[in-house]
PDB file of N, CA and C in Angstrom:
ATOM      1  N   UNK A   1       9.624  12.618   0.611  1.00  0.00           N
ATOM      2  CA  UNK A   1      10.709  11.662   0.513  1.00  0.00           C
ATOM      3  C   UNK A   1      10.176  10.236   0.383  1.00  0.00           C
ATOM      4  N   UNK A   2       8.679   9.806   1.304  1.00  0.00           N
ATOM      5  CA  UNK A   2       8.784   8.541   0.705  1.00  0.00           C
ATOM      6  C   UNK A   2       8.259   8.469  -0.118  1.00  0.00           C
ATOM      7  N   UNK A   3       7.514   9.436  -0.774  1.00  0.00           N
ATOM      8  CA  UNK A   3       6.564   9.349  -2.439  1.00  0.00           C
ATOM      9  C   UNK A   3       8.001   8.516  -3.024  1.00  0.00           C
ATOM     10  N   UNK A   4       8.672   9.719  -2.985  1.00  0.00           N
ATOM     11  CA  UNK A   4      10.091   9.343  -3.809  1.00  0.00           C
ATOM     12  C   UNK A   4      10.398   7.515  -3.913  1.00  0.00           C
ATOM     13  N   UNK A   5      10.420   7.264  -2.789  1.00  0.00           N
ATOM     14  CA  UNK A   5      11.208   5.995  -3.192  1.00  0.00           C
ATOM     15  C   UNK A   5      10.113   5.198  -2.964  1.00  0.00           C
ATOM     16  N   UNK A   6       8.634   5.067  -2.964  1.00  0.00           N
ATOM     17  CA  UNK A   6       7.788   4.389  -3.378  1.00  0.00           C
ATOM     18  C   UNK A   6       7.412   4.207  -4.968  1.00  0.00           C
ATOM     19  N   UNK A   7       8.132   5.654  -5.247  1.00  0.00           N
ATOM     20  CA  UNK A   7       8.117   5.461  -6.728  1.00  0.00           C
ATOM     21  C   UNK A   7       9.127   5.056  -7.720  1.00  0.00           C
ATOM     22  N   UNK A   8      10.324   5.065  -7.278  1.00  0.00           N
ATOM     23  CA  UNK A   8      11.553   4.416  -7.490  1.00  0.00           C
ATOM     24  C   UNK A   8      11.071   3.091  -7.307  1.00  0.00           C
ATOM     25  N   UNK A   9      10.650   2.786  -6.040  1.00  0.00           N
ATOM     26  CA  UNK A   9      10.800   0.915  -6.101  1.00  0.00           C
ATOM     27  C   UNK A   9       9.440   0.411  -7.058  1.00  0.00           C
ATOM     28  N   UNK A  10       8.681   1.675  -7.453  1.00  0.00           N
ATOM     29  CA  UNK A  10       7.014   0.522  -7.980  1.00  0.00           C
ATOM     30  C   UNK A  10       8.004   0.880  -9.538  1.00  0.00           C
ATOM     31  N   UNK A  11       8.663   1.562 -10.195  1.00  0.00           N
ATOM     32  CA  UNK A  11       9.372   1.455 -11.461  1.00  0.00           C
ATOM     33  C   UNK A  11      10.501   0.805 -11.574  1.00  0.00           C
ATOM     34  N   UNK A  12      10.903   0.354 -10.446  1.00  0.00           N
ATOM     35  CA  UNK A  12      12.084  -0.662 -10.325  1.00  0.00           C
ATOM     36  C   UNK A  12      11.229  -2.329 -10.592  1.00  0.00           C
ATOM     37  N   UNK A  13      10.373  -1.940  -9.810  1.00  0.00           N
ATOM     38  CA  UNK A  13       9.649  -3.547 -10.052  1.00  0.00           C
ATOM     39  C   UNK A  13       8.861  -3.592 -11.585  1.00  0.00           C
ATOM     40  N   UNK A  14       8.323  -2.338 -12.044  1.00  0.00           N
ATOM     41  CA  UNK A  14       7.636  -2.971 -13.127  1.00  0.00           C
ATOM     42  C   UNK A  14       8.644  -3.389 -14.314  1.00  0.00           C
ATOM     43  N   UNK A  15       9.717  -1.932 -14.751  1.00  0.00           N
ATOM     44  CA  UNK A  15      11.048  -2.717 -15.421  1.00  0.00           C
ATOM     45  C   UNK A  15      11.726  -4.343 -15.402  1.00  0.00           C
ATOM     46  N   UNK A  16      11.763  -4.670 -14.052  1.00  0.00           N
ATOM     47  CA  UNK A  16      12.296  -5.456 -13.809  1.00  0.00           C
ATOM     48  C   UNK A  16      10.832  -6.577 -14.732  1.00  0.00           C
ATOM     49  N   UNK A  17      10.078  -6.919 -14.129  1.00  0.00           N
ATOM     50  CA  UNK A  17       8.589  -7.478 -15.063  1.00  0.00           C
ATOM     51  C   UNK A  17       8.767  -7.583 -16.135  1.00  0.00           C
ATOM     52  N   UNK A  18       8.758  -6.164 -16.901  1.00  0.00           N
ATOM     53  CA  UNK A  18       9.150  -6.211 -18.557  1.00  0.00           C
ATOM     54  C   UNK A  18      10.226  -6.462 -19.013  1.00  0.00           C
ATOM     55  N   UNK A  19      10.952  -6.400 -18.059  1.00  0.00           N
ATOM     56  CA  UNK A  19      12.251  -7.166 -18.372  1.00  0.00           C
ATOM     57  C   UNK A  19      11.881  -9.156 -18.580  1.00  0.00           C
ATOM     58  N   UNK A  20      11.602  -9.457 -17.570  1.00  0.00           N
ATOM     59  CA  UNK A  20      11.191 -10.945 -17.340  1.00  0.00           C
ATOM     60  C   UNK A  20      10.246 -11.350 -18.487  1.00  0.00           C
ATOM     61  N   UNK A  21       9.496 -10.369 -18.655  1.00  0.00           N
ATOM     62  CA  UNK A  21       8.347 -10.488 -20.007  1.00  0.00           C
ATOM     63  C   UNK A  21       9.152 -10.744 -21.441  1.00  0.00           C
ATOM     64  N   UNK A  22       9.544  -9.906 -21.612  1.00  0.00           N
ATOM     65  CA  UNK A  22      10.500  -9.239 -23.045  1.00  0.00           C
ATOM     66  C   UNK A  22      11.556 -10.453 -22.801  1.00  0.00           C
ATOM     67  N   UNK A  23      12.297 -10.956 -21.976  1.00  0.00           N
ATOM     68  CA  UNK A  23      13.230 -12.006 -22.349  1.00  0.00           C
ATOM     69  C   UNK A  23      12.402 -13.962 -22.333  1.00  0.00           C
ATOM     70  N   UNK A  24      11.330 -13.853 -21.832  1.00  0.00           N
ATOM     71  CA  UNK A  24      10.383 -14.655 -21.948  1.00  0.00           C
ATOM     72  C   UNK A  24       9.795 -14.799 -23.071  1.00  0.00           C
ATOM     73  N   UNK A  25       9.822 -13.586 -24.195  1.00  0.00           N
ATOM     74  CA  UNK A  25       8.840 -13.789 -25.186  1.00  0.00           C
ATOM     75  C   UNK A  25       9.808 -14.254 -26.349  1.00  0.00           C
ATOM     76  N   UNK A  26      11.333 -13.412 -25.953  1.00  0.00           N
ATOM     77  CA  UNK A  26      12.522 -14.423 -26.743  1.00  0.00           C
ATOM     78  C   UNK A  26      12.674 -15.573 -26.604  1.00  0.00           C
ATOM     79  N   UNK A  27      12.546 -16.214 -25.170  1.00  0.00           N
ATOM     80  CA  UNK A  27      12.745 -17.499 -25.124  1.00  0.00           C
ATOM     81  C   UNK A  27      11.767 -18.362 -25.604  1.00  0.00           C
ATOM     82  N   UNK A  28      10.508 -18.085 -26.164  1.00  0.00           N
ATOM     83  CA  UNK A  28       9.323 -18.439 -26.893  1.00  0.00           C
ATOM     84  C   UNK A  28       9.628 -18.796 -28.077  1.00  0.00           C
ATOM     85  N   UNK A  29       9.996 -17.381 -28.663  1.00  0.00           N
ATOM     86  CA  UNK A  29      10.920 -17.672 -29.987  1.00  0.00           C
ATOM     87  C   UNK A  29      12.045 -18.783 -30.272  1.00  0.00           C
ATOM     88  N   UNK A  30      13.421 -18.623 -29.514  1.00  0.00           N
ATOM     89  CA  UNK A  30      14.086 -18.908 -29.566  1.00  0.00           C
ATOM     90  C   UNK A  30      14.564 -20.477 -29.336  1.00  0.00           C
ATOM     91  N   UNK A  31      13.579 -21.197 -28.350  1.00  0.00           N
ATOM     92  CA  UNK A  31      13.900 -22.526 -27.456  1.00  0.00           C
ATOM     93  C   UNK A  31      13.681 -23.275 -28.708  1.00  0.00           C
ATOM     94  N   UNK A  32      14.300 -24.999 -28.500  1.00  0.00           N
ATOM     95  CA  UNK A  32      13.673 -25.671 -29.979  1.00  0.00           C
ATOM     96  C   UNK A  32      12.732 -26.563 -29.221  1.00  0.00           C
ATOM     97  N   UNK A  33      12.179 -26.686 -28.571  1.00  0.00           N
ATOM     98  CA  UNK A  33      10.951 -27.913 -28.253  1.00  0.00           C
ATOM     99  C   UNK A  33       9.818 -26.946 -27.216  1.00  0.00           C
ATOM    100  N   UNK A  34       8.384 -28.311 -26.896  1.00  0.00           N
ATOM    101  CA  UNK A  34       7.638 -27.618 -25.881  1.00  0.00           C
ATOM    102  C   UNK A  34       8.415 -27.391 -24.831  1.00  0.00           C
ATOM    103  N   UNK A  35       8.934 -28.367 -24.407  1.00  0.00           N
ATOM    104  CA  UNK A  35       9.383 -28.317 -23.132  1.00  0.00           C
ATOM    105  C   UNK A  35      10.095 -27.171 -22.131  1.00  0.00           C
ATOM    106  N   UNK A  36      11.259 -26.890 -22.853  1.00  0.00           N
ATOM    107  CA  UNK A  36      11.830 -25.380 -23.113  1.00  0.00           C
ATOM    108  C   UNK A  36      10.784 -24.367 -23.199  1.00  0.00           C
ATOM    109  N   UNK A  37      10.157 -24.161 -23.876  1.00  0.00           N
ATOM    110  CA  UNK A  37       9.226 -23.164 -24.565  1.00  0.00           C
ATOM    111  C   UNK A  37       8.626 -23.120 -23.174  1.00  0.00           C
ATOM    112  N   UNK A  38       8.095 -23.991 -22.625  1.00  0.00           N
ATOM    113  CA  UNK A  38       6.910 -24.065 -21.493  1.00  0.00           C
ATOM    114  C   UNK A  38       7.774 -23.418 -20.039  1.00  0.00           C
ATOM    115  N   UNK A  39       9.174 -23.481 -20.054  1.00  0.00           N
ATOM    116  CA  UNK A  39       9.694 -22.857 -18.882  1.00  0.00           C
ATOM    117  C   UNK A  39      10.057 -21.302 -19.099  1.00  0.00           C
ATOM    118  N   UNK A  40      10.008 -20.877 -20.466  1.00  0.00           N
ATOM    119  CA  UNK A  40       9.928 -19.667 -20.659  1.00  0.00           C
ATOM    120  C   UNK A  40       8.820 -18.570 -20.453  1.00  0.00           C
ATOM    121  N   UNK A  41       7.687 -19.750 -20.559  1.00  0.00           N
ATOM    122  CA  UNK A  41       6.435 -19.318 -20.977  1.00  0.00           C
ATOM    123  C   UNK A  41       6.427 -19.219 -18.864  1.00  0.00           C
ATOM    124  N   UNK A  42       6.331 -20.446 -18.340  1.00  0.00           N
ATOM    125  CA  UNK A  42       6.069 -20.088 -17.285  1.00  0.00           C
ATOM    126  C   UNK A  42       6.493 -19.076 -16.312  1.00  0.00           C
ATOM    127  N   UNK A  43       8.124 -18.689 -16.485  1.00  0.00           N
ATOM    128  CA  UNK A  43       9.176 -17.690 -16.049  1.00  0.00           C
ATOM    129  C   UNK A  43       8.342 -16.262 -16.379  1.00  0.00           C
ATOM    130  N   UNK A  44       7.653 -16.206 -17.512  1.00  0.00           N
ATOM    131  CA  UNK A  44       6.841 -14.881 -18.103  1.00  0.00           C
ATOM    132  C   UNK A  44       5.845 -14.473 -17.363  1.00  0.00           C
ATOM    133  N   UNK A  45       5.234 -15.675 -16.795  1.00  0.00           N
ATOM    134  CA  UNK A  45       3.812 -15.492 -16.259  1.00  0.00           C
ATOM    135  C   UNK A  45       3.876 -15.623 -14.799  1.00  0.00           C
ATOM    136  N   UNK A  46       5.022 -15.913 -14.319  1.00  0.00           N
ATOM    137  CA  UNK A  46       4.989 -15.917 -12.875  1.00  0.00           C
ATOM    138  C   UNK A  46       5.882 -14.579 -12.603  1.00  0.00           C
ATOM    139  N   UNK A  47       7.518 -14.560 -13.021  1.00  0.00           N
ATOM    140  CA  UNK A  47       8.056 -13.646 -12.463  1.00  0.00           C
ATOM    141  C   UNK A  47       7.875 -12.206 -12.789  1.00  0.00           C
ATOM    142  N   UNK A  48       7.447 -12.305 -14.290  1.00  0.00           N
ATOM    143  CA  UNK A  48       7.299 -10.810 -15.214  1.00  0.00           C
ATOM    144  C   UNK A  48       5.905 -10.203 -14.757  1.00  0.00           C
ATOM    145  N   UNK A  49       4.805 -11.225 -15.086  1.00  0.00           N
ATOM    146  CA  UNK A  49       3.358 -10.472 -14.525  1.00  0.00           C
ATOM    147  C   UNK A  49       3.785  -9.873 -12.791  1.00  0.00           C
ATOM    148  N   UNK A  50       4.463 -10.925 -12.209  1.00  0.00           N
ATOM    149  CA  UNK A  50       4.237 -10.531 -10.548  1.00  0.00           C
ATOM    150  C   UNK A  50       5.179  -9.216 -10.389  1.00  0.00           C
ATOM    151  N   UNK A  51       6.337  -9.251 -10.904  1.00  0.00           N
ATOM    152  CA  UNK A  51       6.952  -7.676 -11.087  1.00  0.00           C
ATOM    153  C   UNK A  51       5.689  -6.543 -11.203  1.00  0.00           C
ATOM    154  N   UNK A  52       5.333  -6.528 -12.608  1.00  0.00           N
ATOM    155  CA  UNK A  52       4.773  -5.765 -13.152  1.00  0.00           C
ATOM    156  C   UNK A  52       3.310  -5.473 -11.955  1.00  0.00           C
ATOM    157  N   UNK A  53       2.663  -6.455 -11.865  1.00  0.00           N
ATOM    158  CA  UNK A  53       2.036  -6.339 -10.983  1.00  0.00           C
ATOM    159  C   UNK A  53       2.117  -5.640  -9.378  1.00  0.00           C
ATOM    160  N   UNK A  54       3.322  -6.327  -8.798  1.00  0.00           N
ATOM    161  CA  UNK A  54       3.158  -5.495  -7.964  1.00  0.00           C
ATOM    162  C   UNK A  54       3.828  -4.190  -7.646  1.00  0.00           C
ATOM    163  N   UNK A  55       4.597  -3.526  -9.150  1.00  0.00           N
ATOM    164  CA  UNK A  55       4.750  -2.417  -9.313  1.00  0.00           C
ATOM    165  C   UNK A  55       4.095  -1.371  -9.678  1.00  0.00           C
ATOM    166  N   UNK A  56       2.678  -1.762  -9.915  1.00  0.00           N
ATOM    167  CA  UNK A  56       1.666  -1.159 -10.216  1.00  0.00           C
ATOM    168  C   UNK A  56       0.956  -1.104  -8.749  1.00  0.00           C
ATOM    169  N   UNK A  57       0.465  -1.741  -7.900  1.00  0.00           N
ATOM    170  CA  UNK A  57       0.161  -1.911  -6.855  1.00  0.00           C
ATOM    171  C   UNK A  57       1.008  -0.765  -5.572  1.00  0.00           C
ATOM    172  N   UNK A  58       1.941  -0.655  -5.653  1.00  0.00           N
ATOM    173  CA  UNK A  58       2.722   0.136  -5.209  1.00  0.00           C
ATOM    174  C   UNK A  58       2.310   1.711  -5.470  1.00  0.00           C
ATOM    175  N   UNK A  59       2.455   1.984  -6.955  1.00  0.00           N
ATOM    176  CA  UNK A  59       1.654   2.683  -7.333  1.00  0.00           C
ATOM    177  C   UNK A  59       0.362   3.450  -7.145  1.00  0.00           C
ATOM    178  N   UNK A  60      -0.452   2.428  -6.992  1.00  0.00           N
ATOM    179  CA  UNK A  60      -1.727   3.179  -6.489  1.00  0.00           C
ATOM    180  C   UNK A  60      -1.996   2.943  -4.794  1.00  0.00           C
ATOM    181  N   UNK A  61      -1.251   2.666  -4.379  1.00  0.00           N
ATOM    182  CA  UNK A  61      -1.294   3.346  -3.034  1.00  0.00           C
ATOM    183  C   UNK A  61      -2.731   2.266  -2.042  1.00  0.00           C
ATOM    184  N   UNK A  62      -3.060   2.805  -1.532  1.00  0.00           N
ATOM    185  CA  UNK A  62      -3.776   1.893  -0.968  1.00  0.00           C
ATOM    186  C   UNK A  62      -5.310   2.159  -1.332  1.00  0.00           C
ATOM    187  N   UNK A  63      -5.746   1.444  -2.453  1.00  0.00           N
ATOM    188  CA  UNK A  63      -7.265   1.731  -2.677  1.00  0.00           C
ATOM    189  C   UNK A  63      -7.805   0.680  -3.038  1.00  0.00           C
ATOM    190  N   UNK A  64      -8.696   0.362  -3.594  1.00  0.00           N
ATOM    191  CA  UNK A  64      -9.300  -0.897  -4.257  1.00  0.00           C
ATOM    192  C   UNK A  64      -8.919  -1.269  -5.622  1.00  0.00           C
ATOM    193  N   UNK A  65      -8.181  -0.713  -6.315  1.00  0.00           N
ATOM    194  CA  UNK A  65      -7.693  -0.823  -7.759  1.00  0.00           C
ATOM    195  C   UNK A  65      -6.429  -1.732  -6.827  1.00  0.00           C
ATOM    196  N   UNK A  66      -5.443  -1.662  -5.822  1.00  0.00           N
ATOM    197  CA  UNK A  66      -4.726  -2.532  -5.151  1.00  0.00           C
ATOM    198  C   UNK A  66      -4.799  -3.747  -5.041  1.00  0.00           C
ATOM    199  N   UNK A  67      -5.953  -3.340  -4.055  1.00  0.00           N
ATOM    200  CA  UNK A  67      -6.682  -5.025  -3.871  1.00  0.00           C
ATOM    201  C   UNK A  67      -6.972  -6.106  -4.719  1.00  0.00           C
ATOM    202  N   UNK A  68      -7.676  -5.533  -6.144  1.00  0.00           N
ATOM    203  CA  UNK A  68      -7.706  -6.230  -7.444  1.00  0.00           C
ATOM    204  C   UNK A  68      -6.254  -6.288  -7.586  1.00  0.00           C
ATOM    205  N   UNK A  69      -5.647  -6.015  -8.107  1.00  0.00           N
ATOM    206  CA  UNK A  69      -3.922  -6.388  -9.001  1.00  0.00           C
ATOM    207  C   UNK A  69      -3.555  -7.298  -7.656  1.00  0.00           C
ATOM    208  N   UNK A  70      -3.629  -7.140  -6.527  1.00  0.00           N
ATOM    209  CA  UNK A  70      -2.956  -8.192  -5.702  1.00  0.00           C
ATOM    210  C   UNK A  70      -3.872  -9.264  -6.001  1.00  0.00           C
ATOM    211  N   UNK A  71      -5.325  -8.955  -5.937  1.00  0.00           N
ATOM    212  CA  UNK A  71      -6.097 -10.443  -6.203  1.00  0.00           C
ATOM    213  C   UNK A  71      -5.917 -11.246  -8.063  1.00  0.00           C
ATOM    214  N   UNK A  72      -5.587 -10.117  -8.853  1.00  0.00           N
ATOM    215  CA  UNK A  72      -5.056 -11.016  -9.952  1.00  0.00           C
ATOM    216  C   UNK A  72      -3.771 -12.087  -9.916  1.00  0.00           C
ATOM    217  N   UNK A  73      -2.932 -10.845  -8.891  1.00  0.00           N
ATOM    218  CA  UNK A  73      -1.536 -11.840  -8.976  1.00  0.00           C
ATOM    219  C   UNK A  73      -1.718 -13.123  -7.735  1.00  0.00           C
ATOM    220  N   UNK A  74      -2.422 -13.191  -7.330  1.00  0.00           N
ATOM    221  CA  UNK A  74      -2.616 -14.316  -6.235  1.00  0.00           C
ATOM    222  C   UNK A  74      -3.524 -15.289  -7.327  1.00  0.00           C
ATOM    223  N   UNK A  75      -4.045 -15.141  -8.051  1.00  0.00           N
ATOM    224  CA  UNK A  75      -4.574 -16.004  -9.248  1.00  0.00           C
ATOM    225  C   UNK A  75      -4.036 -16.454  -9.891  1.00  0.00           C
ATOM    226  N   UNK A  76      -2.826 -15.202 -10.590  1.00  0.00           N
ATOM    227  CA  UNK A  76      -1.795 -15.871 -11.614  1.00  0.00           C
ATOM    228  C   UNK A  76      -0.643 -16.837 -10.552  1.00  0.00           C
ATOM    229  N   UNK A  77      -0.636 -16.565  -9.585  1.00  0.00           N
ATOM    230  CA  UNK A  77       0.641 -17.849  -8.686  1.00  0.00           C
ATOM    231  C   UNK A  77       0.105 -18.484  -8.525  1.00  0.00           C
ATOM    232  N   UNK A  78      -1.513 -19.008  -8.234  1.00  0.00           N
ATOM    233  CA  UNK A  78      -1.912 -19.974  -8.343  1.00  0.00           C
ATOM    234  C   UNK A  78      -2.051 -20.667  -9.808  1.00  0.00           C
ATOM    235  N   UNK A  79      -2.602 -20.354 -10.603  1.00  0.00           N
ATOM    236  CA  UNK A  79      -2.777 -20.904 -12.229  1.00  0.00           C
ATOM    237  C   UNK A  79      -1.561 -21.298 -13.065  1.00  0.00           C
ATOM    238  N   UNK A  80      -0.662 -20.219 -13.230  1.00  0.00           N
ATOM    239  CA  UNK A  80       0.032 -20.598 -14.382  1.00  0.00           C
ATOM    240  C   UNK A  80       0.945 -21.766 -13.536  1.00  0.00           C
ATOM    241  N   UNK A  81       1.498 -22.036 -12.421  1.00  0.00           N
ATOM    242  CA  UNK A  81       2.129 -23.470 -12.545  1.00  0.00           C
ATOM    243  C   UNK A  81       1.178 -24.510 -12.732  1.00  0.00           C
ATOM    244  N   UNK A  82       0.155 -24.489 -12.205  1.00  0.00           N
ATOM    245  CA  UNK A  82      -0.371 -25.750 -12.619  1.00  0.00           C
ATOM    246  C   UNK A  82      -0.815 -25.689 -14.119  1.00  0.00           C
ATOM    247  N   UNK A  83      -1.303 -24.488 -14.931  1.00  0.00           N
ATOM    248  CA  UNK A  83      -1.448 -24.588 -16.266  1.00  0.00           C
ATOM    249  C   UNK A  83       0.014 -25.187 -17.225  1.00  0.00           C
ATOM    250  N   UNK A  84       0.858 -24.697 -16.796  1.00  0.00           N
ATOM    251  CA  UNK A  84       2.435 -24.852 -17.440  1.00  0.00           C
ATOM    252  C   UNK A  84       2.213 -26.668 -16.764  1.00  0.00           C
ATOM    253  N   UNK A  85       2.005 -27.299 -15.835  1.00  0.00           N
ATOM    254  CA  UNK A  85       2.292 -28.124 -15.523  1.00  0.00           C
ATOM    255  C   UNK A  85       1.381 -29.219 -16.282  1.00  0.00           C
ATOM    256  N   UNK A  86       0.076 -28.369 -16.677  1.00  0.00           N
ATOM    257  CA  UNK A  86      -0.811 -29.423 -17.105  1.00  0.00           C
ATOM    258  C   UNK A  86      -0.357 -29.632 -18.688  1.00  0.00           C
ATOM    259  N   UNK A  87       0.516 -28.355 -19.484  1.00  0.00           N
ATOM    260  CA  UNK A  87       0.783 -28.937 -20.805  1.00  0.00           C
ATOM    261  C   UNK A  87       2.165 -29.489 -21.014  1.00  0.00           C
ATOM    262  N   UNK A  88       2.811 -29.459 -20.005  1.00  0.00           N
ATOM    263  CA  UNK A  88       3.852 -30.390 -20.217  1.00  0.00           C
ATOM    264  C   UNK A  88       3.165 -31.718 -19.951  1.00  0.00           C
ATOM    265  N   UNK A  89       2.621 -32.360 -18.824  1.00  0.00           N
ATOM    266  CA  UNK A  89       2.089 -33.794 -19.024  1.00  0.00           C
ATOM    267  C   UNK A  89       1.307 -34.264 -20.305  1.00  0.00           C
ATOM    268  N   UNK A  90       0.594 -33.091 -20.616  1.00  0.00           N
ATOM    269  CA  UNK A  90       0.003 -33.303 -22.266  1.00  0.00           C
ATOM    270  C   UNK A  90       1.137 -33.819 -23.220  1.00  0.00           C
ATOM    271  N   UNK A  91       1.872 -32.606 -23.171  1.00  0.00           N
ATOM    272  CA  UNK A  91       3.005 -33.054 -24.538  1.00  0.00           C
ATOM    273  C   UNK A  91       3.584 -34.714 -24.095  1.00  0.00           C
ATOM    274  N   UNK A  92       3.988 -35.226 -22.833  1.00  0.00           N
ATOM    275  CA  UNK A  92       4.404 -36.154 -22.543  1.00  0.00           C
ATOM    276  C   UNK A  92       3.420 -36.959 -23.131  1.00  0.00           C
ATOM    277  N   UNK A  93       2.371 -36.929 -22.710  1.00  0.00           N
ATOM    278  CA  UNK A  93       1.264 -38.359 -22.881  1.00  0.00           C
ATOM    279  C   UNK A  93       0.996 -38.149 -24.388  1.00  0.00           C
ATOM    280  N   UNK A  94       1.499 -37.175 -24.935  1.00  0.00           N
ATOM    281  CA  UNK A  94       1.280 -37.023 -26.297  1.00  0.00           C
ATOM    282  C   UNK A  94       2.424 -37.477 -27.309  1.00  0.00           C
ATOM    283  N   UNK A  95       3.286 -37.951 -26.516  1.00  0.00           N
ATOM    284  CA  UNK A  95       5.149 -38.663 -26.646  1.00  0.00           C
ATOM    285  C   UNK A  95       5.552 -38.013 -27.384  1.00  0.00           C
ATOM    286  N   UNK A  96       5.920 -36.427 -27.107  1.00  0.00           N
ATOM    287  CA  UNK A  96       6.646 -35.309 -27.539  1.00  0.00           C
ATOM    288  C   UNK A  96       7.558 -35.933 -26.745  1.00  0.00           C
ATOM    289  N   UNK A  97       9.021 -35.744 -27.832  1.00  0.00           N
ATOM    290  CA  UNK A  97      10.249 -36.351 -27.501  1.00  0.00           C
ATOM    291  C   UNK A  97      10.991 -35.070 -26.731  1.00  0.00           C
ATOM    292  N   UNK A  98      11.723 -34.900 -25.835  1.00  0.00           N
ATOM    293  CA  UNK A  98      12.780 -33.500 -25.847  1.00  0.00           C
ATOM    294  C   UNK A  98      13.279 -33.552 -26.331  1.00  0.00           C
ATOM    295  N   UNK A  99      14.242 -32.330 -27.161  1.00  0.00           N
ATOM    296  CA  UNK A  99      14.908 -31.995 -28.135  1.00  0.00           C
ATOM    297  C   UNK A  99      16.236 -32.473 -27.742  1.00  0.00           C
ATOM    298  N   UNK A 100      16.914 -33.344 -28.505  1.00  0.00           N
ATOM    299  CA  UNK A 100      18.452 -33.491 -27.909  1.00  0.00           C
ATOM    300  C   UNK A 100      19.511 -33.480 -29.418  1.00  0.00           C
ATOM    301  N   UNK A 101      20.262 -32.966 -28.834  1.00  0.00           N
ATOM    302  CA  UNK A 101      21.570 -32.755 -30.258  1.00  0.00           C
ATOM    303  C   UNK A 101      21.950 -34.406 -29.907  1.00  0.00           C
ATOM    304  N   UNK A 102      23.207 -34.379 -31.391  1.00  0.00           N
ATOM    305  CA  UNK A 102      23.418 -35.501 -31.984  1.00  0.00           C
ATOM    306  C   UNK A 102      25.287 -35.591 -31.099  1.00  0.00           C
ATOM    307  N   UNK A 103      25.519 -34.733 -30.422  1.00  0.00           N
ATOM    308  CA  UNK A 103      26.792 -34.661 -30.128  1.00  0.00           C
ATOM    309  C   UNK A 103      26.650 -35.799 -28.754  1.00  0.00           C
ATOM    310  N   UNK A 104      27.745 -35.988 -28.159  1.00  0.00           N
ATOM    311  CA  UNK A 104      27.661 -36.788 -26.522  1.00  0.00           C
ATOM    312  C   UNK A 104      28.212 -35.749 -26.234  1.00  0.00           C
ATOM    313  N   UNK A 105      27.454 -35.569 -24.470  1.00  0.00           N
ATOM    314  CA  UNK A 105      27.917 -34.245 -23.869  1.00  0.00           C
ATOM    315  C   UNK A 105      29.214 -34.586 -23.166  1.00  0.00           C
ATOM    316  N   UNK A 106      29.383 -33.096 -23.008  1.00  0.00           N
ATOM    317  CA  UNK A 106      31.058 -32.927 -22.587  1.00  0.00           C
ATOM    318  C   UNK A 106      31.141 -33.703 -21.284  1.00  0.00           C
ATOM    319  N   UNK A 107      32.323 -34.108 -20.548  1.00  0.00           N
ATOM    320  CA  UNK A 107      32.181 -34.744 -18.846  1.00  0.00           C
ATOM    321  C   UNK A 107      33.304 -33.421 -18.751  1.00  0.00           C
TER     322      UNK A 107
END
């Protein structure tokens, strides 16, 4: 019984990941500036890898293949905000404008 729902929750979490991944890689596509682009990009690499990650982790149970995927994802929560953080100040100091329509917004 708890195989069972150790394995339910490590495929609940990795879905959920590729889920975060797969709508991250639309929002890549889809956004019109860096700026945008860079919160998609970061949403991908924090919430989708850490799903995926620690639905895999779950997975293998307690061995040293664990320990690594937890020590990747303790790398990736450390890195990608400050990487996402370091190319938005780029694009800024690089006077990338944000994208704004020509309309005045609604009140």
């Amino acid at each position: 019984m708890t195989d069972l729902v150790l394995d339910v929750l490590a495929w609940v979490l990795v879905g959920g990941g590729v889920f975060f991944v797969v709508v991250g890689a639309v929002g890549l596509v889809r956004m019109p500036d860096v700026y945008t682009r860079l919160h998609a990009a970061g949403m991908t690499d924090t919430v989708g890898a850490a799903g995926i990650l620690l639905g895999l982790a779950l997975e293998s149970g307690l061995t040293l293949v664990t320990a690594r995927l937890l020590l990747i994802l303790a790398f990736l929560l450390l890195t990608s905000p400050i990487g996402t953080h370091a190319l938005a100040r780029a694009a800024r100091a690089g006077r990338v404008e944000p994208y704004r329509t020509s309309e005045p917004p609604v009140a």
